[in-house]
N, C-alpha and C. Protein backbone atom coordinates (compact mmCIF):
# COMPACT_ATOMS: atom_id res chain seq x y z
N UNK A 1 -17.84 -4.42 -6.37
CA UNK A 1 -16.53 -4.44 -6.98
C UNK A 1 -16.40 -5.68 -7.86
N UNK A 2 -15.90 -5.60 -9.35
CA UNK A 2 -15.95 -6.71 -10.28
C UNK A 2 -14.37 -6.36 -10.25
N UNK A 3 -13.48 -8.06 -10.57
CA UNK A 3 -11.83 -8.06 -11.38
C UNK A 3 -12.30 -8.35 -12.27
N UNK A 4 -11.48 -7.92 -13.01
CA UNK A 4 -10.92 -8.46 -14.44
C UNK A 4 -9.39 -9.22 -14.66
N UNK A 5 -9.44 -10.54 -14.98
CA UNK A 5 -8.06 -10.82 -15.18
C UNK A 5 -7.69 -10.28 -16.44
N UNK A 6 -6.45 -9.90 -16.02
CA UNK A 6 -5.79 -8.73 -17.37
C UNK A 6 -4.72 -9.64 -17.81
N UNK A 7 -3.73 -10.66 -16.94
CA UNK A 7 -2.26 -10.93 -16.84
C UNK A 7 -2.11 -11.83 -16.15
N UNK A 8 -0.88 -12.52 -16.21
CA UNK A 8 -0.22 -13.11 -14.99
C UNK A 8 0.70 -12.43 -14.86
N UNK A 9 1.67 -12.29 -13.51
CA UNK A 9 2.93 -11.53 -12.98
C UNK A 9 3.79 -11.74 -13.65
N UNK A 10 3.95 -12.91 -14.05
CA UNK A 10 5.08 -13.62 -14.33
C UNK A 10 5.26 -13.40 -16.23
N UNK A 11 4.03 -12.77 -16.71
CA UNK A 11 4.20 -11.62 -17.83
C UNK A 11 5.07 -10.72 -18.18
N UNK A 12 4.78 -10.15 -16.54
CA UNK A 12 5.36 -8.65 -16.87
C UNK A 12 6.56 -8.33 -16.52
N UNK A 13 7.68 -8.22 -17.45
CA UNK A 13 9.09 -7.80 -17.11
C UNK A 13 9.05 -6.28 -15.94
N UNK A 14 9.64 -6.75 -14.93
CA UNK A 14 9.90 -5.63 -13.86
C UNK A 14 10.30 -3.82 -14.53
N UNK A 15 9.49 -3.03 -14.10
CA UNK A 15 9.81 -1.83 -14.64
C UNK A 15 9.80 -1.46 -15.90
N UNK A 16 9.02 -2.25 -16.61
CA UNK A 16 9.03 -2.32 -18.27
C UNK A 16 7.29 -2.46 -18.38
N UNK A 17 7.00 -1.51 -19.31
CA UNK A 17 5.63 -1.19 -19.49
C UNK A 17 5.00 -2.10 -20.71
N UNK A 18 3.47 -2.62 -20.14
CA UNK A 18 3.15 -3.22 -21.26
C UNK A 18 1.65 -2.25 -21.59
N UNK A 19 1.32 -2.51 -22.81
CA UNK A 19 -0.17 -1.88 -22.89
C UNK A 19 -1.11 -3.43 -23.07
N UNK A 20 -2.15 -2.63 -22.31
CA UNK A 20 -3.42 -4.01 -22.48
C UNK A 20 -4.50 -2.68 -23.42
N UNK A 21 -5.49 -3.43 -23.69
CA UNK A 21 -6.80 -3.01 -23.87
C UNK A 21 -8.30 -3.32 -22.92
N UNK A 22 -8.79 -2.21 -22.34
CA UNK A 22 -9.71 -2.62 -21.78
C UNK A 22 -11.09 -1.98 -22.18
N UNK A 23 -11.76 -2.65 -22.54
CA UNK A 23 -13.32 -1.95 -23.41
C UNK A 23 -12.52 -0.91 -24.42
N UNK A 24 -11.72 -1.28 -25.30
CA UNK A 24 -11.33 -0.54 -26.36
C UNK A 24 -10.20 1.03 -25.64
N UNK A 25 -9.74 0.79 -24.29
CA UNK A 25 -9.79 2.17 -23.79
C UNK A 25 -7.93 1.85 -23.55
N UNK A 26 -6.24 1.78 -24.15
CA UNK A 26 -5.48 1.79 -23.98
C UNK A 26 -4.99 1.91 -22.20
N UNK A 27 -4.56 0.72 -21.63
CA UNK A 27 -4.05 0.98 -20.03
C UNK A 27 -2.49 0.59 -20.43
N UNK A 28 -2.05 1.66 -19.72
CA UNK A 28 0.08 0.84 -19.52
C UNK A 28 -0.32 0.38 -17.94
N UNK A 29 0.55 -1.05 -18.01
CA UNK A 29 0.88 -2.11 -16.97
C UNK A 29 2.16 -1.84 -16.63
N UNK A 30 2.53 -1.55 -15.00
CA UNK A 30 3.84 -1.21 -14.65
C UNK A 30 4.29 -2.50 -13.88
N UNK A 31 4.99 -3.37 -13.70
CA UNK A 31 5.30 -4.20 -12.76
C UNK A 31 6.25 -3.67 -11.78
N UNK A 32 6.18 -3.20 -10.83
CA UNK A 32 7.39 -2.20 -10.07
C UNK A 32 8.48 -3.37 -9.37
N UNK A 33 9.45 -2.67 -8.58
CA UNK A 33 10.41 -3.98 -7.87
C UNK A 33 9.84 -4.74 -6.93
N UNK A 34 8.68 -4.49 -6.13
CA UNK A 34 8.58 -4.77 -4.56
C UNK A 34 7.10 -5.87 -5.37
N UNK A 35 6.74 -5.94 -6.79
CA UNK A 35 5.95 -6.95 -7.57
C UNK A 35 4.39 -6.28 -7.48
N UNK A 36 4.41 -5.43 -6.51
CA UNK A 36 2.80 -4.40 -6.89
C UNK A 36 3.31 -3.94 -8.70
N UNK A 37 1.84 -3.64 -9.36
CA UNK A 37 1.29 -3.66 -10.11
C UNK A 37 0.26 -2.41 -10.55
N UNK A 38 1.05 -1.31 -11.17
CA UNK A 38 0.22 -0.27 -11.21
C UNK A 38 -0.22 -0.21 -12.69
N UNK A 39 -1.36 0.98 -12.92
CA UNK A 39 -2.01 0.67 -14.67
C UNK A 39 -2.32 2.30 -14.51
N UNK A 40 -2.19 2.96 -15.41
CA UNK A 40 -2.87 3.93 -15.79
C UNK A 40 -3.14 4.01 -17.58
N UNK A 41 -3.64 5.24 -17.60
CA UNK A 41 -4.13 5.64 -19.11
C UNK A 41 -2.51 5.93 -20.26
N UNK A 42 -2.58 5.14 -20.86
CA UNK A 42 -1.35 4.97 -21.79
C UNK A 42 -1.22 6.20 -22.39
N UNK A 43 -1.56 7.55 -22.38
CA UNK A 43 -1.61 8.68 -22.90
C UNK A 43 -0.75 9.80 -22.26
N UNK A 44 0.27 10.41 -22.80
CA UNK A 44 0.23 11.84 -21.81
C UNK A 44 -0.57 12.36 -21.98
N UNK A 45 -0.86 12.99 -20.77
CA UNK A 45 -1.84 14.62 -21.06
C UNK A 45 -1.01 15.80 -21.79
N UNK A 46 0.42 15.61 -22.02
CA UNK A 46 0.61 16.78 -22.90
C UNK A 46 1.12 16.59 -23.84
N UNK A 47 1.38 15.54 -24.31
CA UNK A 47 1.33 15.39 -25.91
C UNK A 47 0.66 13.85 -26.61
N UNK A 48 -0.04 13.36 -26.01
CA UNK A 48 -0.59 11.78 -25.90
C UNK A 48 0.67 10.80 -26.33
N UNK A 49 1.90 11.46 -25.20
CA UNK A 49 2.75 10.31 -25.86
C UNK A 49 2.68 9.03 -24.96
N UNK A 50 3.23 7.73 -25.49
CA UNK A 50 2.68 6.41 -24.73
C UNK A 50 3.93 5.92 -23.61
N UNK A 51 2.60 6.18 -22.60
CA UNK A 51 3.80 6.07 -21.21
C UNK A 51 4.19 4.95 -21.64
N UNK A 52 3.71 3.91 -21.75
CA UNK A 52 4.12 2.47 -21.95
C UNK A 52 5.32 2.51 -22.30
N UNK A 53 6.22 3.53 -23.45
CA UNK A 53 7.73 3.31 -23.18
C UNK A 53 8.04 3.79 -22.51
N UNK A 54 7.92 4.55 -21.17
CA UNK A 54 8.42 5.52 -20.45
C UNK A 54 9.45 4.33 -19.86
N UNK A 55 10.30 5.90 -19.06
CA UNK A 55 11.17 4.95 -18.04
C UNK A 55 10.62 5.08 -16.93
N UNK A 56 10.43 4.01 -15.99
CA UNK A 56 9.96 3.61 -14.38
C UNK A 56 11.18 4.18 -13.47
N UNK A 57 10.72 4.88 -12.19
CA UNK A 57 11.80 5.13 -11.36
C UNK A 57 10.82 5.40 -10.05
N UNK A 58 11.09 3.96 -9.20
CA UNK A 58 9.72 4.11 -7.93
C UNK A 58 9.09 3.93 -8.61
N UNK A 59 8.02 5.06 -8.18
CA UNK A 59 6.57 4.97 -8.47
C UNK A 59 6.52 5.66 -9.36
N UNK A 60 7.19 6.30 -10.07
CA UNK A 60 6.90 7.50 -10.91
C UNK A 60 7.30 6.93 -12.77
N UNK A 61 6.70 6.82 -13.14
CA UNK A 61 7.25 6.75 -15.20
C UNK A 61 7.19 8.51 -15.90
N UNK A 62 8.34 8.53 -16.62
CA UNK A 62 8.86 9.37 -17.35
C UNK A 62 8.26 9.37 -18.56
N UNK A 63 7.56 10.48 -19.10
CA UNK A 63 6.76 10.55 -20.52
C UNK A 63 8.44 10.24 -21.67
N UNK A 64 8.07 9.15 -22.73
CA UNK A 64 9.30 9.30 -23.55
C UNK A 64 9.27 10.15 -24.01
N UNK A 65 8.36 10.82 -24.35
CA UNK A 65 8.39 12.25 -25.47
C UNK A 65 9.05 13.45 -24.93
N UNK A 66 8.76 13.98 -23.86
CA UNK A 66 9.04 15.46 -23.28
C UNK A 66 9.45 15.62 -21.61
N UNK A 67 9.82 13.79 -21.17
CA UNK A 67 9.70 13.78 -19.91
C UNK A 67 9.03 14.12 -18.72
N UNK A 68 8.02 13.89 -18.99
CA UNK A 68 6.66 14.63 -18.29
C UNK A 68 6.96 13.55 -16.77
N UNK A 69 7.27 13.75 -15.48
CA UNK A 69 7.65 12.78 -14.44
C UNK A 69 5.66 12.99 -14.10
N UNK A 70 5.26 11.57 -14.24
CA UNK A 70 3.99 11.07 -13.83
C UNK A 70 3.97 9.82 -12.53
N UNK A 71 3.45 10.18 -11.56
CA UNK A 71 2.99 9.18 -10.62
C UNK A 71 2.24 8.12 -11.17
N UNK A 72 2.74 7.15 -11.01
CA UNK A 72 2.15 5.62 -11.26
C UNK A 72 0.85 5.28 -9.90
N UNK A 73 0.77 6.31 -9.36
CA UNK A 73 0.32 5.95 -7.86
C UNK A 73 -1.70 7.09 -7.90
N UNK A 74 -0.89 8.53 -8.42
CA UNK A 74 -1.98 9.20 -8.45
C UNK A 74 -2.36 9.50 -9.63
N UNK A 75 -1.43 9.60 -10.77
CA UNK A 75 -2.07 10.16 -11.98
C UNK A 75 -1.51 11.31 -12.16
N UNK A 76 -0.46 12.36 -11.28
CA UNK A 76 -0.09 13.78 -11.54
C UNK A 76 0.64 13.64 -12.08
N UNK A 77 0.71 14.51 -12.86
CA UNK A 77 2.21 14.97 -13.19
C UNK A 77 2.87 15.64 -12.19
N UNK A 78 4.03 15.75 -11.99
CA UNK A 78 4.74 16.36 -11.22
C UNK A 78 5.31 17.62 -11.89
N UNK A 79 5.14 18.85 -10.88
CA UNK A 79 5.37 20.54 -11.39
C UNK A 79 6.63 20.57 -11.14
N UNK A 80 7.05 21.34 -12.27
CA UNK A 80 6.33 22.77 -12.59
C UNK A 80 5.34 22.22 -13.86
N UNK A 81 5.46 20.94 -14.26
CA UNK A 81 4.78 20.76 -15.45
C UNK A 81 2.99 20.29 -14.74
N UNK A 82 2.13 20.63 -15.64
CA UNK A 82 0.63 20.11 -15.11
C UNK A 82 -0.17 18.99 -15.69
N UNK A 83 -1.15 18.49 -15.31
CA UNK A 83 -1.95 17.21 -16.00
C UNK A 83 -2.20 16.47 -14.91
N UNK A 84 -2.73 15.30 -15.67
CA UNK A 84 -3.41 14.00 -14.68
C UNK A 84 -3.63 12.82 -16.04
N UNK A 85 -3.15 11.98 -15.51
CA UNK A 85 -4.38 10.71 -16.39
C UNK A 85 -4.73 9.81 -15.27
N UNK A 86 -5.69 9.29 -16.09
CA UNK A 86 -6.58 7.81 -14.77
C UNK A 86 -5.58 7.07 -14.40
N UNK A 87 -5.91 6.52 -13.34
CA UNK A 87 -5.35 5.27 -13.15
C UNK A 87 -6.21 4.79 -12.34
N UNK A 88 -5.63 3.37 -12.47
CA UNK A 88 -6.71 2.02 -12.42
C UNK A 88 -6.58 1.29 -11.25
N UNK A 89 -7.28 1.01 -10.52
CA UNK A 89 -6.62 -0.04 -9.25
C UNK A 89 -6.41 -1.49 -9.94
N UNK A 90 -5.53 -2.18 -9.26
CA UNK A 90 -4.95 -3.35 -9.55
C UNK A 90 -5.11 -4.65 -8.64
N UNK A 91 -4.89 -5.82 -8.93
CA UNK A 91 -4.88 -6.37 -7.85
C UNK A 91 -3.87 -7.38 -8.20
N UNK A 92 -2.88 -8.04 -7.25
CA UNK A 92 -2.36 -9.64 -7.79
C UNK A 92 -2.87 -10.60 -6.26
N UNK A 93 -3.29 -11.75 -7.94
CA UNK A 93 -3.80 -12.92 -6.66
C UNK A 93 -3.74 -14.25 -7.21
N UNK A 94 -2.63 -14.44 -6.39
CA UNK A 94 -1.64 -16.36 -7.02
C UNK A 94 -1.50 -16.06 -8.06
N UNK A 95 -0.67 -14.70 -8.25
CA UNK A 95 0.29 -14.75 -9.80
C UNK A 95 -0.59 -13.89 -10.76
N UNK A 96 -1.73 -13.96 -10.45
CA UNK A 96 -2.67 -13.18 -11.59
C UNK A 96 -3.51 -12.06 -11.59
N UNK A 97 -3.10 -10.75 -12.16
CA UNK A 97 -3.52 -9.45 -12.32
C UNK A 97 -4.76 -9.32 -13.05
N UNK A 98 -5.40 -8.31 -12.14
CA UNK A 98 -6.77 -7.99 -12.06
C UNK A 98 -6.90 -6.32 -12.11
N UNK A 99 -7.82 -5.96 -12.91
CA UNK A 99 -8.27 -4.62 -12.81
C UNK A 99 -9.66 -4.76 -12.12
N UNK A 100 -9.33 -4.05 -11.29
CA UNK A 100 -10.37 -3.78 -10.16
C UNK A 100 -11.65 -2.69 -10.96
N UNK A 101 -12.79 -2.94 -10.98
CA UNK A 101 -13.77 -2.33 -12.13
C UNK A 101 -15.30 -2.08 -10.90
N UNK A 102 -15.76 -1.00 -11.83
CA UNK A 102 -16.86 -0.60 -10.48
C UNK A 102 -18.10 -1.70 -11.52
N UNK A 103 -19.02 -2.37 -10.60
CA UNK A 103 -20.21 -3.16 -11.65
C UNK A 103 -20.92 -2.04 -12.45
């Protein structure tokens, strides 16, 4: 298991999405209330719109485009609508966010 420092916490406005770049590949950064730290693929699967503006509610961000309700946790979309994007494990440690990466 390799981190990557991506951030510090103290970056990321609560419930407000940021995009990073990692090897050229778009991730949205969620900072949730309880200060965990979720990342997935900045894309919908049904119209590549950018979660990164979505709205946060829990665990879940709202596609801005068509409201697609996506888990910040697994990657689903939630039905009746269908899809998936990646998501990334995270880590915070003394303030500073890490994407957890296979060597």
């Amino acid at each position: 298991m390799e981190k990557k420092y991506i951030a510090d916490l103290e970056s990321l406005t609560p419930l407000i999405g940021r995009e990073i770049r990692m090897d050229g590949v778009p991730i949205a950064l969620f900072r949730l209330t309880d200060d965990s730290v979720k990342a997935i693929s900045n894309r919908c699967p049904h119209k590549n719109g950018p979660l990164v503006e979505g709205t946060v509610s829990g665990t879940d961000v709202f596609c801005p485009l068509h409201d697609y309700k996506i888990s910040l946790e697994t990657g689903i979309v939630a039905a009746p609508d269908e899809g998936c994007v990646q998501t990334y494990e995270t880590t915070v440690e003394n303030g500073k966010i890490y994407l957890v990466t296979s060597p």
